[in-house]
N, C-alpha and C. Protein backbone atom coordinates (compact mmCIF):
# COMPACT_ATOMS: atom_id res chain seq x y z
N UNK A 1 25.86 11.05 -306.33
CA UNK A 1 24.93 11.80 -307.15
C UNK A 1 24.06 10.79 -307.90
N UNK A 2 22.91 11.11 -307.63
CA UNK A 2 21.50 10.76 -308.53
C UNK A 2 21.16 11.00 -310.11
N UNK A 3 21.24 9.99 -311.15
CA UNK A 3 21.45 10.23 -312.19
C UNK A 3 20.36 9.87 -312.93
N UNK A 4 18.69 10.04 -313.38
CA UNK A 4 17.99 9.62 -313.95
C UNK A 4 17.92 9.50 -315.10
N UNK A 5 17.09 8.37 -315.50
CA UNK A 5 17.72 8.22 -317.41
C UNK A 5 15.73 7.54 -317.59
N UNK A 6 15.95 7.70 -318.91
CA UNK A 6 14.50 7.23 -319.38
C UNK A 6 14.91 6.58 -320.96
N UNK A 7 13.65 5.64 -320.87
CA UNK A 7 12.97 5.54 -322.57
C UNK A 7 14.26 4.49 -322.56
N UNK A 8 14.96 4.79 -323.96
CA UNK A 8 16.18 3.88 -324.21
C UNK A 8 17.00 3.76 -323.62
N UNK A 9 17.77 4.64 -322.80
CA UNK A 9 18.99 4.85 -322.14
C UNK A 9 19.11 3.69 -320.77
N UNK A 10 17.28 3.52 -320.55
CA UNK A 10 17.53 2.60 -319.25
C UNK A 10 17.86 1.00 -319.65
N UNK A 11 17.69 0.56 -320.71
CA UNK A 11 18.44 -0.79 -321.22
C UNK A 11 19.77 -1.07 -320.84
N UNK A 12 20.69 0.55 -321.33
CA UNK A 12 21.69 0.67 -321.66
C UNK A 12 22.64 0.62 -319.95
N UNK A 13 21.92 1.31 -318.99
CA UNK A 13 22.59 1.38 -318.12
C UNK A 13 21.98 0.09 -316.78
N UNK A 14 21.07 -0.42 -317.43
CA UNK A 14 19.94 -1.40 -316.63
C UNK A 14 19.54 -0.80 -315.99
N UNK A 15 19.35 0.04 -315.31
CA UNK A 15 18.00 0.62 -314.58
C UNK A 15 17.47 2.02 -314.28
N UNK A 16 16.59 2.47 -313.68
CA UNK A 16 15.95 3.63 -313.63
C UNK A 16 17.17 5.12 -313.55
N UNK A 17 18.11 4.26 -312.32
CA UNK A 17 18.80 5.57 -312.16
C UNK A 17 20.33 4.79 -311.66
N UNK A 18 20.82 6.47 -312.07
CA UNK A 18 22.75 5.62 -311.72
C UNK A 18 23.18 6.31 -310.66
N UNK A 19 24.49 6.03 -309.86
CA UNK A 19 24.73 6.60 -309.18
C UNK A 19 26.01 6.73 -308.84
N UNK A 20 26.61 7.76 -309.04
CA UNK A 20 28.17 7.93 -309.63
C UNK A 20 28.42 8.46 -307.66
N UNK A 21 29.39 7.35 -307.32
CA UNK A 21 29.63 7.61 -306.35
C UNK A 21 31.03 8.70 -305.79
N UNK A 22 31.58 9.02 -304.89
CA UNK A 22 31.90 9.52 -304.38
C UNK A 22 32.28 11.22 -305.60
N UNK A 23 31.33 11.05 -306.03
CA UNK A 23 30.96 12.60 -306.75
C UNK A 23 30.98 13.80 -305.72
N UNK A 24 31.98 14.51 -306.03
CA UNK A 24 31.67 16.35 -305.56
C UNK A 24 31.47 17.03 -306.45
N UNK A 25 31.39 18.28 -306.06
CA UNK A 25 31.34 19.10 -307.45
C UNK A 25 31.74 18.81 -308.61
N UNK A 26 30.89 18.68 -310.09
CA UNK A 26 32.20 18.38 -311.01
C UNK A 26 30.86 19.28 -312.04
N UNK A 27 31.15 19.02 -313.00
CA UNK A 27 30.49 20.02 -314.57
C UNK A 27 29.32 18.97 -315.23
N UNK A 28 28.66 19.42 -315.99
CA UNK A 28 27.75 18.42 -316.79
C UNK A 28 28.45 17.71 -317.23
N UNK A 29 30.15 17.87 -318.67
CA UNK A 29 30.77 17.52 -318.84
C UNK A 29 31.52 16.39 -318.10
N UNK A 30 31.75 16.47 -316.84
CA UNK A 30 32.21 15.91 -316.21
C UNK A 30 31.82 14.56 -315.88
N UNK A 31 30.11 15.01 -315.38
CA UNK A 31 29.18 14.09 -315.18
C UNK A 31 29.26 12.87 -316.26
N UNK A 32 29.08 13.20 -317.56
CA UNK A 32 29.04 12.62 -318.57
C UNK A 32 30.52 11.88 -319.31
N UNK A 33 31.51 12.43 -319.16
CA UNK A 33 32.38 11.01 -319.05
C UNK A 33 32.66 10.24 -318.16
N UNK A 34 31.86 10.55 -316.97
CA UNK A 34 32.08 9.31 -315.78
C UNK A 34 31.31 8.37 -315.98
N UNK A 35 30.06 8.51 -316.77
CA UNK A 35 29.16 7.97 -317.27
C UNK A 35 29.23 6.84 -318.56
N UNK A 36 30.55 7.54 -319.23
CA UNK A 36 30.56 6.65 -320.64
C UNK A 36 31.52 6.62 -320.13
N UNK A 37 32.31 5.92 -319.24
CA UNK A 37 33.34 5.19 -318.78
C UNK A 37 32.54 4.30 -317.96
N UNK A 38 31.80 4.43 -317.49
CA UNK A 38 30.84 3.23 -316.30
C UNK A 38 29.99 2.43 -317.87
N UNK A 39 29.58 3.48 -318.28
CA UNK A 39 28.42 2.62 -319.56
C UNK A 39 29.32 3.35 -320.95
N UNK A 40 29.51 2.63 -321.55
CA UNK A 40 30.61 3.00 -322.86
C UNK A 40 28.99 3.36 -323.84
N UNK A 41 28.33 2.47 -323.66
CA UNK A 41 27.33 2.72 -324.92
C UNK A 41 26.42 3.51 -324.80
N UNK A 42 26.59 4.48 -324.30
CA UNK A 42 25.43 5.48 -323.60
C UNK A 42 25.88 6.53 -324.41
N UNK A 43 27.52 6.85 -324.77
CA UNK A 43 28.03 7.87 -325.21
C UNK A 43 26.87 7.79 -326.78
N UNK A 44 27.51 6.54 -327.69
CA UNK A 44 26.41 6.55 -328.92
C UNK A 44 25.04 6.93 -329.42
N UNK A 45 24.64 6.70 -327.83
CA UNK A 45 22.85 6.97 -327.89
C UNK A 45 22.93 8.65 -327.51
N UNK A 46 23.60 9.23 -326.65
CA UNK A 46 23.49 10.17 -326.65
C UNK A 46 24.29 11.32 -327.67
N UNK A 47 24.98 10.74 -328.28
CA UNK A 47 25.69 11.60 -329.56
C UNK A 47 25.12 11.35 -331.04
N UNK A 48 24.70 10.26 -330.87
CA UNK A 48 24.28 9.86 -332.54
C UNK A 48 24.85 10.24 -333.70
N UNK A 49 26.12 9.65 -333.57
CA UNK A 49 27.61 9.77 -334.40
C UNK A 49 27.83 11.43 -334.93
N UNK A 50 27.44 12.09 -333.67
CA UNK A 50 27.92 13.75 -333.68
C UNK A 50 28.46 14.00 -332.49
N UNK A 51 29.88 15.08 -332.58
CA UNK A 51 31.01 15.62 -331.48
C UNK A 51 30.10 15.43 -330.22
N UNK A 52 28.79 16.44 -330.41
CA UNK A 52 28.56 17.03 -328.96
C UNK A 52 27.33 16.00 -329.07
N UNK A 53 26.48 16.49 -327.53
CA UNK A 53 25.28 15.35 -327.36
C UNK A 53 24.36 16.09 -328.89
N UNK A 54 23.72 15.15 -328.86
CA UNK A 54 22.58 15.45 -329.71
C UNK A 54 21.63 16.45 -329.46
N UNK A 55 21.12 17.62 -330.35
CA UNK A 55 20.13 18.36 -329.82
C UNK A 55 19.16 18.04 -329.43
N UNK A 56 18.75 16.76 -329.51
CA UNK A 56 17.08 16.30 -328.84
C UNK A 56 17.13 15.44 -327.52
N UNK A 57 18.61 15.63 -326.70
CA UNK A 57 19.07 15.16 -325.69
C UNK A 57 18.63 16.12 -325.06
N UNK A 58 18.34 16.12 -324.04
CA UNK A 58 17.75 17.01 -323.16
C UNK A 58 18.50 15.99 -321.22
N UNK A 59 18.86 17.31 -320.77
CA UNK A 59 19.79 17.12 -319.70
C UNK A 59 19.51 18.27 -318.77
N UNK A 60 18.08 17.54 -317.37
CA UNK A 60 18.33 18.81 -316.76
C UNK A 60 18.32 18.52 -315.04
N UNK A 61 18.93 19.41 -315.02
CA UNK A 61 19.15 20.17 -313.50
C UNK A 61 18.06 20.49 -312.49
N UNK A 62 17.54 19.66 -311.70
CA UNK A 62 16.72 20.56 -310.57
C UNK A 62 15.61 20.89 -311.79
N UNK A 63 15.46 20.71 -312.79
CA UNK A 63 14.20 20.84 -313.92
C UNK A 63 14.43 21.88 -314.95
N UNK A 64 15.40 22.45 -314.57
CA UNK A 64 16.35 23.27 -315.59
C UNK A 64 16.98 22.67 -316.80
N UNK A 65 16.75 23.01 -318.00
CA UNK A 65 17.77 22.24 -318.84
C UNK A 65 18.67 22.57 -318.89
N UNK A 66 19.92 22.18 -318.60
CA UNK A 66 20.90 22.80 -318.88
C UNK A 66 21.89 23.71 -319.93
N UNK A 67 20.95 23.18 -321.15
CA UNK A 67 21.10 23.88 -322.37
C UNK A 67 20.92 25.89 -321.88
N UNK A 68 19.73 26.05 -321.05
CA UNK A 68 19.72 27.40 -320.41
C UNK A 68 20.63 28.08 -319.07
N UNK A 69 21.63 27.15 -318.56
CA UNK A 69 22.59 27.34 -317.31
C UNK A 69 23.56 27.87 -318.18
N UNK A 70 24.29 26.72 -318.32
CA UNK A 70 26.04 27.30 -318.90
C UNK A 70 26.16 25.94 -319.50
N UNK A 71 25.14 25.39 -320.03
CA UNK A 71 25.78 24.20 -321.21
C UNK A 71 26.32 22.98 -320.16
N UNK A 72 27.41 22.34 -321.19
CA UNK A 72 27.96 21.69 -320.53
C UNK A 72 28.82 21.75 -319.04
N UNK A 73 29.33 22.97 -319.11
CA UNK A 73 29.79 23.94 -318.02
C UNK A 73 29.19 23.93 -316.79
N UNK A 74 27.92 23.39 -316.48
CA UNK A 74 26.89 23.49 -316.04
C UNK A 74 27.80 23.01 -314.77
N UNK A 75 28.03 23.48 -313.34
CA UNK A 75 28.36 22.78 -311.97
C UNK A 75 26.90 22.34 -311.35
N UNK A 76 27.78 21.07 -311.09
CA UNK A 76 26.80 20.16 -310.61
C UNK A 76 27.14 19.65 -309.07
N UNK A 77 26.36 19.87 -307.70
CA UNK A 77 26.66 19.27 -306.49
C UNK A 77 26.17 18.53 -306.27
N UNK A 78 26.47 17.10 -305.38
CA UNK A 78 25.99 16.75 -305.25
C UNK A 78 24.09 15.73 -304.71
N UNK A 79 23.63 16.91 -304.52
CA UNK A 79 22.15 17.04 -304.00
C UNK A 79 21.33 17.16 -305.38
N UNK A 80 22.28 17.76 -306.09
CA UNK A 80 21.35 18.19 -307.26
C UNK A 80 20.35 17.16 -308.16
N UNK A 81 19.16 17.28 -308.66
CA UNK A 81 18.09 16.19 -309.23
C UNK A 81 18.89 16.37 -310.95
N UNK A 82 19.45 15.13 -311.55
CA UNK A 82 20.15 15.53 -312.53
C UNK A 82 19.11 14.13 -314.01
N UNK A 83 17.91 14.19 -314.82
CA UNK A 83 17.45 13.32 -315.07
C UNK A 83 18.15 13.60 -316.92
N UNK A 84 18.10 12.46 -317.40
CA UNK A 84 18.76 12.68 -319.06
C UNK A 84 17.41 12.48 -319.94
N UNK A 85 16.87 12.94 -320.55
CA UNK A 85 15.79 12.46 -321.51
C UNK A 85 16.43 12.36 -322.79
N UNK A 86 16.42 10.89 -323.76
CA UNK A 86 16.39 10.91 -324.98
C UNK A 86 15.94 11.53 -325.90
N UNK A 87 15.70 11.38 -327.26
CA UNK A 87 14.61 11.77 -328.26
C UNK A 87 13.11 10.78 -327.72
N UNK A 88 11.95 11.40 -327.72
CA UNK A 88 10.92 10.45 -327.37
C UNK A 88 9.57 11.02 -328.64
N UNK A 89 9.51 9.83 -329.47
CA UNK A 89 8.44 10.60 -330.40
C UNK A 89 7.43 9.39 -330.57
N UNK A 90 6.13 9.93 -330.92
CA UNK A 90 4.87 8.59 -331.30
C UNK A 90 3.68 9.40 -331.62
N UNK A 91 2.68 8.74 -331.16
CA UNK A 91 1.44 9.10 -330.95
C UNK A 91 1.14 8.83 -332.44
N UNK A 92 -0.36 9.56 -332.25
CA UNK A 92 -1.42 9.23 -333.77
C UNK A 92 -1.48 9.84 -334.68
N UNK A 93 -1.68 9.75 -335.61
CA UNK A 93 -1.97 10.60 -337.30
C UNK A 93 -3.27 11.14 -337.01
């Protein structure tokens, strides 16, 4: 499975995208401690010293966020387009 990450997160894991191998079916949940067991410091950026991910984490599915599927609950197969977006803020006054 195909794991896209942006903005900060790609420091963290060195590059564009990860790829959690011999993945079958497993949950968003799932996805995500295989993840902070491969990259430990990914968990921080995406929790920002709170239980669950952060609300400005955004995690989606095929372009779905998953926040609108079933949450973390979310089943995930392998084919599926799965990209993580951080918080991303700027621009001008």
């Amino acid at each position: 499975m195909e794991i896209k990450v942006y903005a900060t997160l790609r420091p963290i894991v060195g590059a564009p995208s990860v790829h959690l191998n011999g993945a079958s079916e497993m949950t968003v949940a799932q996805m995500l401690a295989a993840l902070y067991e491969k990259f430990p410091d990914l968990k921080p950026e995406l929790h920002k010293g709170r239980e669950d991910l952060h609300p400005a984490i955004h995690i989606l599915i095929n372009g779905r966020d998953m926040r609108y599927i079933d949450g973390q609950q979310t089943r995930l197969s392998p084919g599926d387009e799965v990209r993580i977006f951080p918080p991303v803020g700027g621009g001008r006054r």
